[in-house]
Protein backbone atom coordinates (compact mmCIF):
# COMPACT_ATOMS: atom_id res chain seq x y z
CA UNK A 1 -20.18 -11.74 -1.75
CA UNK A 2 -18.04 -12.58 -5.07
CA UNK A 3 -14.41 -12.93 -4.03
CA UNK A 4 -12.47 -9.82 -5.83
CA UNK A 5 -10.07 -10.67 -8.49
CA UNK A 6 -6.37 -9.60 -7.86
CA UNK A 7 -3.99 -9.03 -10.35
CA UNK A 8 -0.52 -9.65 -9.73
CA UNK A 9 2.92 -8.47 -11.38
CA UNK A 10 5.39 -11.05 -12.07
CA UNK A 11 8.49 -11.15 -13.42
CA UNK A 12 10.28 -11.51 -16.59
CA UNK A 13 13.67 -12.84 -18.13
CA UNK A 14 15.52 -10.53 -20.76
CA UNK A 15 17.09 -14.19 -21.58
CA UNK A 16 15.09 -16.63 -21.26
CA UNK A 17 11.47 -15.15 -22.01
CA UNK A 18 10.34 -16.65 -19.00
CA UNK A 19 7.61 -15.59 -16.45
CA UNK A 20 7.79 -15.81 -12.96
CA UNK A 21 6.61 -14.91 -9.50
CA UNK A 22 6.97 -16.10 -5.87
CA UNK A 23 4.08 -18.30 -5.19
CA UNK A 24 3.46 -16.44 -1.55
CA UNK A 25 1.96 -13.89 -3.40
CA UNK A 26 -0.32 -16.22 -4.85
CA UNK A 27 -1.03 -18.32 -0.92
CA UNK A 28 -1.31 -14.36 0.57
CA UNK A 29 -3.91 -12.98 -1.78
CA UNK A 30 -5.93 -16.24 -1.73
CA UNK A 31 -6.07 -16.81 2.15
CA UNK A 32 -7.11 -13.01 2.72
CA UNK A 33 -10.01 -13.69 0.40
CA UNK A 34 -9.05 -12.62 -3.04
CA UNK A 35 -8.77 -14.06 -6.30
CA UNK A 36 -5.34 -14.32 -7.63
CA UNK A 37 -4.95 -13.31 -11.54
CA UNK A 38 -0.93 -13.34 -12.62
CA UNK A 39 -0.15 -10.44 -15.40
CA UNK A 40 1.28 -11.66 -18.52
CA UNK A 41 2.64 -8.98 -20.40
CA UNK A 42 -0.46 -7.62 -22.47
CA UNK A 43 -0.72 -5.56 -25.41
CA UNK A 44 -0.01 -1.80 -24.46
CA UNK A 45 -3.49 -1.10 -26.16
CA UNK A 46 -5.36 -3.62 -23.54
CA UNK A 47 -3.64 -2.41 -20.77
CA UNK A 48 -6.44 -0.58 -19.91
CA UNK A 49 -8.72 -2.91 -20.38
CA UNK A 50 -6.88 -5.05 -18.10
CA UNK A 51 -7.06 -2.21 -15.16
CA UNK A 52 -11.08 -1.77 -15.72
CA UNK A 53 -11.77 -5.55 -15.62
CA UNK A 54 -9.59 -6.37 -12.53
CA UNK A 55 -10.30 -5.30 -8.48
CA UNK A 56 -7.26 -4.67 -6.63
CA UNK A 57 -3.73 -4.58 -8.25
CA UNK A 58 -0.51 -6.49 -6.27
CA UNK A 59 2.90 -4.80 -7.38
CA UNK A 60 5.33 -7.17 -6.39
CA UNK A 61 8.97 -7.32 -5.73
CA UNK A 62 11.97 -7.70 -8.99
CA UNK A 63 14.93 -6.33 -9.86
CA UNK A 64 15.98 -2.13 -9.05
CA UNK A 65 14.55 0.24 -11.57
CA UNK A 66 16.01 2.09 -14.27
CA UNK A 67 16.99 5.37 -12.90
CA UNK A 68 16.28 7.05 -15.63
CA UNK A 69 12.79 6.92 -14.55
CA UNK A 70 13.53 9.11 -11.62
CA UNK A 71 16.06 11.38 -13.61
CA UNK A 72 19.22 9.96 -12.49
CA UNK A 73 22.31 7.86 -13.78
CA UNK A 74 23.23 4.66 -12.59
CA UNK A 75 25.52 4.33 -9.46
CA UNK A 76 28.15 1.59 -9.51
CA UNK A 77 26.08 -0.18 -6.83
CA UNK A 78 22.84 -0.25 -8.89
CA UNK A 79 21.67 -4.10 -9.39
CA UNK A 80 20.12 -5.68 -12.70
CA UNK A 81 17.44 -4.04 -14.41
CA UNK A 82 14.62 -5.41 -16.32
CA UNK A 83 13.59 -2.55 -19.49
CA UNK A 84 10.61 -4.61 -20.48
CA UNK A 85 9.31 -4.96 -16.78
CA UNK A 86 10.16 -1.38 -16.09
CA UNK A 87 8.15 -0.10 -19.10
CA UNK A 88 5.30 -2.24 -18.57
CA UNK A 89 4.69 -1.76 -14.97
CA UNK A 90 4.68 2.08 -15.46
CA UNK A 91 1.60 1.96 -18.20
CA UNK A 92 0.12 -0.39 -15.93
CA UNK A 93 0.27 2.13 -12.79
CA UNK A 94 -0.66 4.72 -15.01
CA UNK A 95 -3.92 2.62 -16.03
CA UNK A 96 -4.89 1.40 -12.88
CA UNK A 97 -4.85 4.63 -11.37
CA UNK A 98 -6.91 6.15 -13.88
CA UNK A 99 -9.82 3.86 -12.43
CA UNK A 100 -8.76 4.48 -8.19
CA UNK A 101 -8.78 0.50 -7.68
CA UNK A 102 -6.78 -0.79 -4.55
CA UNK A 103 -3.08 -1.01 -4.48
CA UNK A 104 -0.77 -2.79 -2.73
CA UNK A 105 2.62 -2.48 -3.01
CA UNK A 106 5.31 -4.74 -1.98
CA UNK A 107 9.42 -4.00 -2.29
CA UNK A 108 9.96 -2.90 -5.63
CA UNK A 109 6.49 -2.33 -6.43
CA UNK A 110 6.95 0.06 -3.37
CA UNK A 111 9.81 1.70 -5.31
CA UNK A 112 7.83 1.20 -8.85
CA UNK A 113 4.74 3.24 -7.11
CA UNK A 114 6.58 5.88 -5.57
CA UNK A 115 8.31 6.86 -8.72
CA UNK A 116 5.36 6.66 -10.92
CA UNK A 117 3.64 9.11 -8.53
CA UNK A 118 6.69 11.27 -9.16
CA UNK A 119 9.24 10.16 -6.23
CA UNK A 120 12.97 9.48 -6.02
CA UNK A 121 14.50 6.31 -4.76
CA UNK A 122 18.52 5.58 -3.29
CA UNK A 123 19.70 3.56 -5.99
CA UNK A 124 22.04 1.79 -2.98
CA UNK A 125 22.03 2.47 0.45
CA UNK A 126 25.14 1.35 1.46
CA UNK A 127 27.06 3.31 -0.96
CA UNK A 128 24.69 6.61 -0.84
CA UNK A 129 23.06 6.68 2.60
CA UNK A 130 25.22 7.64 5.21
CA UNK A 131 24.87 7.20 8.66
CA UNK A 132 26.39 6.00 11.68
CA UNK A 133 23.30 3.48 12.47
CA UNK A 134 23.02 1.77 9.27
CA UNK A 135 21.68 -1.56 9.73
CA UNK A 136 21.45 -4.85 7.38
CA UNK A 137 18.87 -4.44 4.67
CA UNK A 138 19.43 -7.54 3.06
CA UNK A 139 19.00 -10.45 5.14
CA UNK A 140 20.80 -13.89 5.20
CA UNK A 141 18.29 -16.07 6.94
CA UNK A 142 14.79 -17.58 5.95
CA UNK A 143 12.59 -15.39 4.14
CA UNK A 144 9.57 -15.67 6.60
CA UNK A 145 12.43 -14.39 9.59
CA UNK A 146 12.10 -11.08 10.95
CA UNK A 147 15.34 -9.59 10.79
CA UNK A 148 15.14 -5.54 12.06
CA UNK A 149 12.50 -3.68 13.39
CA UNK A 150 10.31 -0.72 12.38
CA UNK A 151 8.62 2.12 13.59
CA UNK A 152 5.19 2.67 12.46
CA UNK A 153 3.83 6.28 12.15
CA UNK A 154 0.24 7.34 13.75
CA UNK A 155 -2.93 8.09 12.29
CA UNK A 156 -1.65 5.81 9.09
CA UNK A 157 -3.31 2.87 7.39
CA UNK A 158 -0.76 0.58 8.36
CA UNK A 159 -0.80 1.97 12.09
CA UNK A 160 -4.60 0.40 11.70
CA UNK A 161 -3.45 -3.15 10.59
CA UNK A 162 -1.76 -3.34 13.28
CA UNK A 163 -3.60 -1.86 15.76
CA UNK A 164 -2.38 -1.12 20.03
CA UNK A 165 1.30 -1.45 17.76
CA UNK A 166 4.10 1.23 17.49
CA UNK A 167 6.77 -1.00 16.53
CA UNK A 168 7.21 -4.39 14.18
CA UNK A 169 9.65 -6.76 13.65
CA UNK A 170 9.82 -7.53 9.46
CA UNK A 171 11.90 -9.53 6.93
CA UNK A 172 14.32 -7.48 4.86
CA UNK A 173 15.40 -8.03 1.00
CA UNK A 174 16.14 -4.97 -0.55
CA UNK A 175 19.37 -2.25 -1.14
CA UNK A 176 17.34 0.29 -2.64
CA UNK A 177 14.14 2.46 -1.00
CA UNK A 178 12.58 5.63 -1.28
CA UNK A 179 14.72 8.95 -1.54
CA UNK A 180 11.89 11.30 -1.98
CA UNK A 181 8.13 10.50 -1.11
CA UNK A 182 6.10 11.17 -3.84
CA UNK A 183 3.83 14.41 -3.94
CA UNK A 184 0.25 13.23 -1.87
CA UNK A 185 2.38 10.50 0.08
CA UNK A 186 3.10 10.19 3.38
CA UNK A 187 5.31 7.93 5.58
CA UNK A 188 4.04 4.96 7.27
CA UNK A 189 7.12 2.86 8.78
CA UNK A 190 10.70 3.31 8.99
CA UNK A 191 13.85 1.50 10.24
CA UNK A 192 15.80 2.81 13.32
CA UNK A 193 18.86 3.82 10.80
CA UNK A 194 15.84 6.11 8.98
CA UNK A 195 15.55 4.25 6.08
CA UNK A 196 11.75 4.57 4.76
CA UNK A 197 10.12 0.78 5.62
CA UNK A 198 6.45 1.95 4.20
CA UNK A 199 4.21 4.74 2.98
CA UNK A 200 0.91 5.66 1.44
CA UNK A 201 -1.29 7.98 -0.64
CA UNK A 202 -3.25 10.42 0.47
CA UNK A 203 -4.42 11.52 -2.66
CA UNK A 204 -5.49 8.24 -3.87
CA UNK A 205 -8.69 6.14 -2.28
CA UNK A 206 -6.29 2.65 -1.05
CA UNK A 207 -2.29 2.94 -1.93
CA UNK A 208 -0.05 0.78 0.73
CA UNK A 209 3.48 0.42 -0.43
CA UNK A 210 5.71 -1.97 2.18
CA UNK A 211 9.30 -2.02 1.15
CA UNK A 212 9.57 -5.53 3.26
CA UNK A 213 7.40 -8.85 2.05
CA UNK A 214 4.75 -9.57 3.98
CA UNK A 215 3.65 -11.84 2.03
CA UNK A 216 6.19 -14.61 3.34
CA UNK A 217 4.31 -14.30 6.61
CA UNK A 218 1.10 -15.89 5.26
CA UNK A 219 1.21 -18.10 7.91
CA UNK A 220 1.29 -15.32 10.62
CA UNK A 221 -1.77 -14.02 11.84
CA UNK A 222 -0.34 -10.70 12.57
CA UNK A 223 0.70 -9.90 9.02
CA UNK A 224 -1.80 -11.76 7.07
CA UNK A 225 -4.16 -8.33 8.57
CA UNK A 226 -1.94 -6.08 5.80
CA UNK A 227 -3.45 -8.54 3.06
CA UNK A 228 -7.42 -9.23 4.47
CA UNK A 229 -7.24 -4.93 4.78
CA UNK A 230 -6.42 -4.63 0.92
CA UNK A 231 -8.50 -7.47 -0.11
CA UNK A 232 -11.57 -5.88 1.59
CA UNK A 233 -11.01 -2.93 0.05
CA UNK A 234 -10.93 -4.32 -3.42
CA UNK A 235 -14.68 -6.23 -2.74
């Protein structure tokens, strides 16, 4: 069987008009069985070529959105934003689901997803989301560490990676996370402070969005399931 060719957001900088991405994502896709394909910033015209010719799509982490995406104004505690990767992403989304090719989702792309399915996100959650349990969401320790736990939902996609499991320990690199699940979506995961850790689509064939990274784990057995289920659904 032909491995499946996986594309894979990267970044860009507004400065420097450089590309980047975190070469896990790259090691994760390649040891579940997938071929990894980075996405330069194409044409808007062959963006949908781009989602026909592809398998499976990899939304990776960035910077926070623009909330004007989602209808809102900035908060003081909003991070940087990146206008071209913001624009481009959302065509992209919107191509790529046009054709119902595997998704997976990972931090911002979680965020990216759930707003261009018509979600909201908290722009920061320690100045907007109050409660008395709030835990860390932004580690200080090795990215492969798992820093907090989370509670995975039944009868969910992600209960089935990880399978006899009602609870996981993940990594944690992010200050912003879904407000409002999108229309079709349902959760998956979330931390013991309430804070949504995962979620899916019901409405679309294979949608996984993970607000930690799994893909520093590549070297754990346990996670590396998350990536071999979405490969195997892109073949």
């Amino acid at each position: 069987m032909k491995k499946p060719l996986i594309g894979v957001t990267i970044n860009f900088d507004e400065s420097t008009f450089v590309y980047s991405v975190n070469q896990t994502y790259v090691k994760s896709v390649s040891k579940a069985g997938g071929i990894p394909v980075l996405i330069s910033y194409a044409n808007e015209e062959d963006v949908a070529a781009l989602a026909k010719r592809l398998d499976g799509f990899l939304f990776t982490g960035g910077p926070d959105m623009d909330p004007s995406f989602f209808g809102e104004e900035p908060v003081p505690g909003i991070g940087s934003i990146n206008p071209t990767r913001d624009n481009y992403e959302m065509k992209l989304v919107a191509a790529v689901m046009k054709t119902g090719k595997p998704i997976l989702a990972i931090c911002r792309g979680c965020q990216l997803l759930n707003v261009a399915c018509g979600g909201t996100l908290i722009q920061d959650i320690y100045s907007q989301y109050k409660v008395d349990n709030l835990i860390k969401h932004v580690q200080v320790a090795p990215r492969w560490h798992k820093s907090h736990s989370v509670n995975l939902m039944p009868n969910t996609k992600f209960n089935e990676v990880f399978p006899g499991k009602t609870t996981i320990k993940v990594n944690s690199y992010h200050h912003q996370a879904i407000k409002e699940l999108a229309p079709g979506w349902i959760l998956a995961a979330q931390a013991p402070d309430g804070i949504i850790e995962a979620a899916e689509a019901t409405n679309y064939p294979f949608l996984l969005a993970a607000q930690w990274h799994p893909e520093c784990f590549f070297e754990f057995t346990d996670f590396d399931l998350l990536f071999k289920k979405f490969i195997k659904a892109c073949k």
